[in-house]
PDB file of N, CA and C in Angstrom:
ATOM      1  N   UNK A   1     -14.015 -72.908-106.172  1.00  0.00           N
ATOM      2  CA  UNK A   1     -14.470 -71.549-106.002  1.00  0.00           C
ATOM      3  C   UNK A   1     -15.228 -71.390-104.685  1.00  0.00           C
ATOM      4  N   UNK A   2     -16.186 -72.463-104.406  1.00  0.00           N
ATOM      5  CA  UNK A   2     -17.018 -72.644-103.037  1.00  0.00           C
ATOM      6  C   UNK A   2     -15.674 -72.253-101.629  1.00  0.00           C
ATOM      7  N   UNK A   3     -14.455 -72.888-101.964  1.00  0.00           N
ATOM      8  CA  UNK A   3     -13.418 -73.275-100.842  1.00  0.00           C
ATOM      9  C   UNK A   3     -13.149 -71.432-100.671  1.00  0.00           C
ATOM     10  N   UNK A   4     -12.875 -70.551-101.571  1.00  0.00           N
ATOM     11  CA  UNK A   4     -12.646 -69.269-101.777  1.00  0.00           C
ATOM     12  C   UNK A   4     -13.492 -68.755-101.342  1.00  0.00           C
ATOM     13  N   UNK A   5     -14.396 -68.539-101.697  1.00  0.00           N
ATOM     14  CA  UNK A   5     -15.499 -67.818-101.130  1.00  0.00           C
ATOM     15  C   UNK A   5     -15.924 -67.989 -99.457  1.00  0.00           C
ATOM     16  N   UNK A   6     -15.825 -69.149 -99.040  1.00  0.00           N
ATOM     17  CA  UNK A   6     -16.061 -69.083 -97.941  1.00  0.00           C
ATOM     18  C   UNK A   6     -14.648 -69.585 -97.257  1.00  0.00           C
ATOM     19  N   UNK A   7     -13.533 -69.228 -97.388  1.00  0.00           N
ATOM     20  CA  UNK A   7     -12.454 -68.885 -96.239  1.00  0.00           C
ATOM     21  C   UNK A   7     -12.382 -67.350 -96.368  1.00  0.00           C
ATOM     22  N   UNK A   8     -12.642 -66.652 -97.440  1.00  0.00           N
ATOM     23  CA  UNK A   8     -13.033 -64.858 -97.777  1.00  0.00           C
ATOM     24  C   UNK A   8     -14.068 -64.889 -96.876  1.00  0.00           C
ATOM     25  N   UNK A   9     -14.813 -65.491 -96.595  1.00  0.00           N
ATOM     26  CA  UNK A   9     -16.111 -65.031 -95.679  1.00  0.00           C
ATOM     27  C   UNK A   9     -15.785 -65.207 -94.250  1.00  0.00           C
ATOM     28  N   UNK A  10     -14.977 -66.434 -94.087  1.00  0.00           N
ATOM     29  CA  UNK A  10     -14.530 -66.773 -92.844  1.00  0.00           C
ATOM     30  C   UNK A  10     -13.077 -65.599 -92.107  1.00  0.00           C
ATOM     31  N   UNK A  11     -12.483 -65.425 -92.709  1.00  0.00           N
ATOM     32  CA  UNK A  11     -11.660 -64.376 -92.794  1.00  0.00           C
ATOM     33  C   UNK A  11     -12.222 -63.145 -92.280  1.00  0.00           C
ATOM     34  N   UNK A  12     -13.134 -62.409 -92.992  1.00  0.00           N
ATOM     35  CA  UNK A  12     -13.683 -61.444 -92.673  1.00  0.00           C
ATOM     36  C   UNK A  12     -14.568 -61.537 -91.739  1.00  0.00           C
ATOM     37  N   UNK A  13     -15.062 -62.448 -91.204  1.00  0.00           N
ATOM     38  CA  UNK A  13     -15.602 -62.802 -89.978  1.00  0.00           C
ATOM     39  C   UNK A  13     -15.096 -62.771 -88.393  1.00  0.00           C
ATOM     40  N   UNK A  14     -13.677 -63.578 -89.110  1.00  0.00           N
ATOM     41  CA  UNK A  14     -12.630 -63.472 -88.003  1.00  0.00           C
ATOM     42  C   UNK A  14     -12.331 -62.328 -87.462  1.00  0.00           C
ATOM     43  N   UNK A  15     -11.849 -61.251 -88.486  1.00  0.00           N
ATOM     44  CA  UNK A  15     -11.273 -60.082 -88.095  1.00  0.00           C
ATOM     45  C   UNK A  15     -11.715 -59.080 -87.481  1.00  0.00           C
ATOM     46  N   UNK A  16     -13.121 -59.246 -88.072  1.00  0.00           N
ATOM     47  CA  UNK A  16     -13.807 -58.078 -87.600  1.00  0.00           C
ATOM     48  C   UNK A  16     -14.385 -58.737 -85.900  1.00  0.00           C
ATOM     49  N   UNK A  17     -14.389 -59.693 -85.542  1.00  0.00           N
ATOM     50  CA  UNK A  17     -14.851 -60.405 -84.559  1.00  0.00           C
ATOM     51  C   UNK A  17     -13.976 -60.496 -83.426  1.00  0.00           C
ATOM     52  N   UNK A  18     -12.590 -60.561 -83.829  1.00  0.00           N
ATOM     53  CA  UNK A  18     -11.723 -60.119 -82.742  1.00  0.00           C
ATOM     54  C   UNK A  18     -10.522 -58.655 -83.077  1.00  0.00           C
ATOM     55  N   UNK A  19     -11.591 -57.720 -83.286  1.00  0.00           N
ATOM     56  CA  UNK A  19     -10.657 -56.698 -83.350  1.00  0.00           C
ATOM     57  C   UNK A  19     -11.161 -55.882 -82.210  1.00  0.00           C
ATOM     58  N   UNK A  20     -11.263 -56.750 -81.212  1.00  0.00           N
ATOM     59  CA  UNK A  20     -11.488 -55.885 -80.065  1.00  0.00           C
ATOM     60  C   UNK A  20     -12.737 -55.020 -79.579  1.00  0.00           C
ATOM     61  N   UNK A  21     -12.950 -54.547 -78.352  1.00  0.00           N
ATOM     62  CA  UNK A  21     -14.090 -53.672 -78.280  1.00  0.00           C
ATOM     63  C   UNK A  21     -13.866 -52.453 -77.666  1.00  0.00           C
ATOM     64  N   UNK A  22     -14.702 -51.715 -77.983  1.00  0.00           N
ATOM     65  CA  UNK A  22     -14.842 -50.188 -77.690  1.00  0.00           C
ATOM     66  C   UNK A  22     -14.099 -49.607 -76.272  1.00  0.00           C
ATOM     67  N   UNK A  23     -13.183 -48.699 -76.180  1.00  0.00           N
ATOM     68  CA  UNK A  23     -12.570 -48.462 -75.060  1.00  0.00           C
ATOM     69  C   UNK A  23     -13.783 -47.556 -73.780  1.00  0.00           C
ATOM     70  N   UNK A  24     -13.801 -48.109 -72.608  1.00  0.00           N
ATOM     71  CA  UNK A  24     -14.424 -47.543 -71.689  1.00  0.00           C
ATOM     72  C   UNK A  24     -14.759 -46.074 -71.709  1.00  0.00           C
ATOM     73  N   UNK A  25     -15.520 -45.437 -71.885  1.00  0.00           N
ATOM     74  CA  UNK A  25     -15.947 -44.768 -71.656  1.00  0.00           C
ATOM     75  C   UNK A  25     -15.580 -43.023 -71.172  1.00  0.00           C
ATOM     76  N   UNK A  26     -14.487 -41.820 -71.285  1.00  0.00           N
ATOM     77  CA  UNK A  26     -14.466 -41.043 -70.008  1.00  0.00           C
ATOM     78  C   UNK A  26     -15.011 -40.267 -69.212  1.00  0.00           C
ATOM     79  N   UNK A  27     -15.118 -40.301 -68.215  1.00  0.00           N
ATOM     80  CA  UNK A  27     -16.211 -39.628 -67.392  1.00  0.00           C
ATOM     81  C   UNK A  27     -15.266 -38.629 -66.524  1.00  0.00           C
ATOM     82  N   UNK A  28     -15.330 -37.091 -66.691  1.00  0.00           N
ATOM     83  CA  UNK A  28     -14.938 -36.409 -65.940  1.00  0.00           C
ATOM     84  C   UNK A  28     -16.006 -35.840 -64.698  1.00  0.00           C
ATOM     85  N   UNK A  29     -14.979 -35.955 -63.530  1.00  0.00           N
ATOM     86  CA  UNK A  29     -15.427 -35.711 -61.973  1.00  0.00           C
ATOM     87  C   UNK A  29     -16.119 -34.847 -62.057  1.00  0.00           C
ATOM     88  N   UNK A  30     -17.172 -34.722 -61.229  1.00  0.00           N
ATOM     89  CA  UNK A  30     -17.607 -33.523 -60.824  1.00  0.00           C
ATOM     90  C   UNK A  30     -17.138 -32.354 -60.372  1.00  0.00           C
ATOM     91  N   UNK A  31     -17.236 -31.370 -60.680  1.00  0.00           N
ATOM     92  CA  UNK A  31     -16.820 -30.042 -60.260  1.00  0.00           C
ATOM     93  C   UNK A  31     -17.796 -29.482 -58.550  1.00  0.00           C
ATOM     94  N   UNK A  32     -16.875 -29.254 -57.662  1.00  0.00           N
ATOM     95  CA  UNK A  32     -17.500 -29.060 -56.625  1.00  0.00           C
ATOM     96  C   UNK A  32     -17.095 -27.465 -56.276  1.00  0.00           C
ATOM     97  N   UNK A  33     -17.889 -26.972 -55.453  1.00  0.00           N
ATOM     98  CA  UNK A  33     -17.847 -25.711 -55.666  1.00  0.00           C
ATOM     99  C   UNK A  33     -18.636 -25.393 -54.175  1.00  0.00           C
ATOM    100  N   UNK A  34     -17.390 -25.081 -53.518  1.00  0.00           N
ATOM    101  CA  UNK A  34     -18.069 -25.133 -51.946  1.00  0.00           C
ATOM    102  C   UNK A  34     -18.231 -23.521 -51.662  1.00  0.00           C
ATOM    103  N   UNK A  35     -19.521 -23.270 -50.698  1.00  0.00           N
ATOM    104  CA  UNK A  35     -19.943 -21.962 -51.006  1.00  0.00           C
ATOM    105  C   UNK A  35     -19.473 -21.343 -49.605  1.00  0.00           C
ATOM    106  N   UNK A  36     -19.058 -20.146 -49.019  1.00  0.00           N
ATOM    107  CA  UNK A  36     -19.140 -20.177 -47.944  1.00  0.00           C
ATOM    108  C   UNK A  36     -20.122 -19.009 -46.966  1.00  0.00           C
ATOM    109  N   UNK A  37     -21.019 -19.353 -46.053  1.00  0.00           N
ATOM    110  CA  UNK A  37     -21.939 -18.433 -45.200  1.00  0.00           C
ATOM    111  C   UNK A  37     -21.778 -17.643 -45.255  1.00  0.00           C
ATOM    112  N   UNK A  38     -22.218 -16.327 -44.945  1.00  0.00           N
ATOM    113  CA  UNK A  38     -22.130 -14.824 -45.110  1.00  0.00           C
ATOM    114  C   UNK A  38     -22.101 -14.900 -43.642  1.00  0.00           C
ATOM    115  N   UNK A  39     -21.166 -13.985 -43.219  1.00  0.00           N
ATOM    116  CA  UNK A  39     -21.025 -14.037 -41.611  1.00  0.00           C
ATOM    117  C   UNK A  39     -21.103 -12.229 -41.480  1.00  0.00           C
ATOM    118  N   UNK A  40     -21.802 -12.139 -40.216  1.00  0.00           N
ATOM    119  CA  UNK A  40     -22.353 -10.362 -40.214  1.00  0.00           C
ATOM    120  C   UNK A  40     -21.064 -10.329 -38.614  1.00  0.00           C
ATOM    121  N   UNK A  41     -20.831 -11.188 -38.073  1.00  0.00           N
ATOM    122  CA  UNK A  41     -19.424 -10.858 -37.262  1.00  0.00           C
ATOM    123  C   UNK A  41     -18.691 -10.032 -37.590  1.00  0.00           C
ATOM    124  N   UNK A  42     -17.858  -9.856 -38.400  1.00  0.00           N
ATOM    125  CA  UNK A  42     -17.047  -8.946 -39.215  1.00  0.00           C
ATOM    126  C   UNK A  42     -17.659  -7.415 -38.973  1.00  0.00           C
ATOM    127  N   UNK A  43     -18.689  -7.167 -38.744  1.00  0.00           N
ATOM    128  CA  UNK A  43     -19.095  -5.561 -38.750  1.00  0.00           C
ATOM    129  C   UNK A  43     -19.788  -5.653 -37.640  1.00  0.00           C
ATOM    130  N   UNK A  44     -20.550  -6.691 -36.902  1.00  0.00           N
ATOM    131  CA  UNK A  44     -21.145  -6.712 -36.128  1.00  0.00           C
ATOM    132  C   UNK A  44     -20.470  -6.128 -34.444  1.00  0.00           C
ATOM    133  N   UNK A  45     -19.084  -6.560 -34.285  1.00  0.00           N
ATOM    134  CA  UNK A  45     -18.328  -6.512 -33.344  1.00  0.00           C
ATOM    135  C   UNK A  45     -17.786  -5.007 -33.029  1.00  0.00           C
ATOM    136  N   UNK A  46     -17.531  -4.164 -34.279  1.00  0.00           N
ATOM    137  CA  UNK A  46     -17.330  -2.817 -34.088  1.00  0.00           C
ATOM    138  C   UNK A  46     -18.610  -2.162 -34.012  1.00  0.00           C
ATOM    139  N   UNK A  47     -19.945  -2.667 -34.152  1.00  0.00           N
ATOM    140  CA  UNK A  47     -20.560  -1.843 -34.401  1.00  0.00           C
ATOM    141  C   UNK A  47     -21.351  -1.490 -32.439  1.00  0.00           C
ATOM    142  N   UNK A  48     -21.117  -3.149 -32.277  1.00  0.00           N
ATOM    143  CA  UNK A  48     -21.828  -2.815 -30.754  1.00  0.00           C
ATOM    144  C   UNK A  48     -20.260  -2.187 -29.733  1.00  0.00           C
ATOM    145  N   UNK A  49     -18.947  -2.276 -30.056  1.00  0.00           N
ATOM    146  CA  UNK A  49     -18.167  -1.563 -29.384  1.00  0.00           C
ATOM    147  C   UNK A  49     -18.577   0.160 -29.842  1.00  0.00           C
ATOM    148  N   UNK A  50     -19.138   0.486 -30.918  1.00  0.00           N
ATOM    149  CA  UNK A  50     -19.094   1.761 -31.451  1.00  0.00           C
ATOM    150  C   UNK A  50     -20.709   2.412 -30.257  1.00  0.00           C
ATOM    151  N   UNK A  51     -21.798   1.616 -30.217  1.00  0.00           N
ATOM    152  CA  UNK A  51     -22.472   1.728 -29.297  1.00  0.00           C
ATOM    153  C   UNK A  51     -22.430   1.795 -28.038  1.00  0.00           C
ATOM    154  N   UNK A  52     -21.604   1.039 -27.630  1.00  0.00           N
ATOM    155  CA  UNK A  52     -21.163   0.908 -25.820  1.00  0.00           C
ATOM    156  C   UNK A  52     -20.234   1.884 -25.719  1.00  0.00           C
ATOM    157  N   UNK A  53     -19.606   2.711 -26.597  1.00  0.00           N
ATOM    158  CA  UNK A  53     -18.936   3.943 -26.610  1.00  0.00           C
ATOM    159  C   UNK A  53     -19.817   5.074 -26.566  1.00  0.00           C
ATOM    160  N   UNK A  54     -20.861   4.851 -27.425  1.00  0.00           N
ATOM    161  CA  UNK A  54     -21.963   6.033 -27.368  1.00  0.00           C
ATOM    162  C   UNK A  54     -22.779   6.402 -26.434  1.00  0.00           C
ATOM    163  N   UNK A  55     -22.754   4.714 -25.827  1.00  0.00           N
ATOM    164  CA  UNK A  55     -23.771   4.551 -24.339  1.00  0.00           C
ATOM    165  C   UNK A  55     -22.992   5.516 -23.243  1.00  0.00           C
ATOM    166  N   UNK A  56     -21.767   5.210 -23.211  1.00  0.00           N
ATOM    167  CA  UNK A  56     -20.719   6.120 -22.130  1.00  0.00           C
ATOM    168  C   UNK A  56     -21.094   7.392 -22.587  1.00  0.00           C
ATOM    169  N   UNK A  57     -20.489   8.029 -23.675  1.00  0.00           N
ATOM    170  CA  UNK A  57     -20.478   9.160 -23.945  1.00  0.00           C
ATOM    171  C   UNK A  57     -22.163  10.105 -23.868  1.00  0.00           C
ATOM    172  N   UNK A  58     -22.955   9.263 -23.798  1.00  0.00           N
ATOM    173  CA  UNK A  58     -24.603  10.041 -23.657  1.00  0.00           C
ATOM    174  C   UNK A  58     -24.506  10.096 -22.283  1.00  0.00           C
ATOM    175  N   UNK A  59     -23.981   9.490 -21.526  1.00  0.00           N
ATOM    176  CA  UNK A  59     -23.878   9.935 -19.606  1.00  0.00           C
ATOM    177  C   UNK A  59     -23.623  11.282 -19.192  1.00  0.00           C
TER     178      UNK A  59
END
């Protein structure tokens, strides 16, 4: 009965001992999120042609 009991113990020792280990981990990337400058060019360029027009026209 001793021989039973402990190959049942040895057994269950085994199995659980090489059933492998826990799979790595997943880690999702960072999310990047690129911002872009506020640029005043865009209105800036008509606004001093709209002036150097006004400058003429006040002559």
């Amino acid at each position: 009965m001793k021989k039973l009991v402990l190959a049942a113990a040895m057994t269950a020792a085994a199995s659980t001992a090489y059933a492998g280990s826990m799979a790595d981990p997943v880690i999702e990337a960072p999310v990047v999120v690129e911002e872009t400058a506020g640029s005043s060019a865009g209105i800036l360029i008509p606004l001093l042609v709209l002036a150097a027009v006004a400058a003429v026209a006040m002559d």
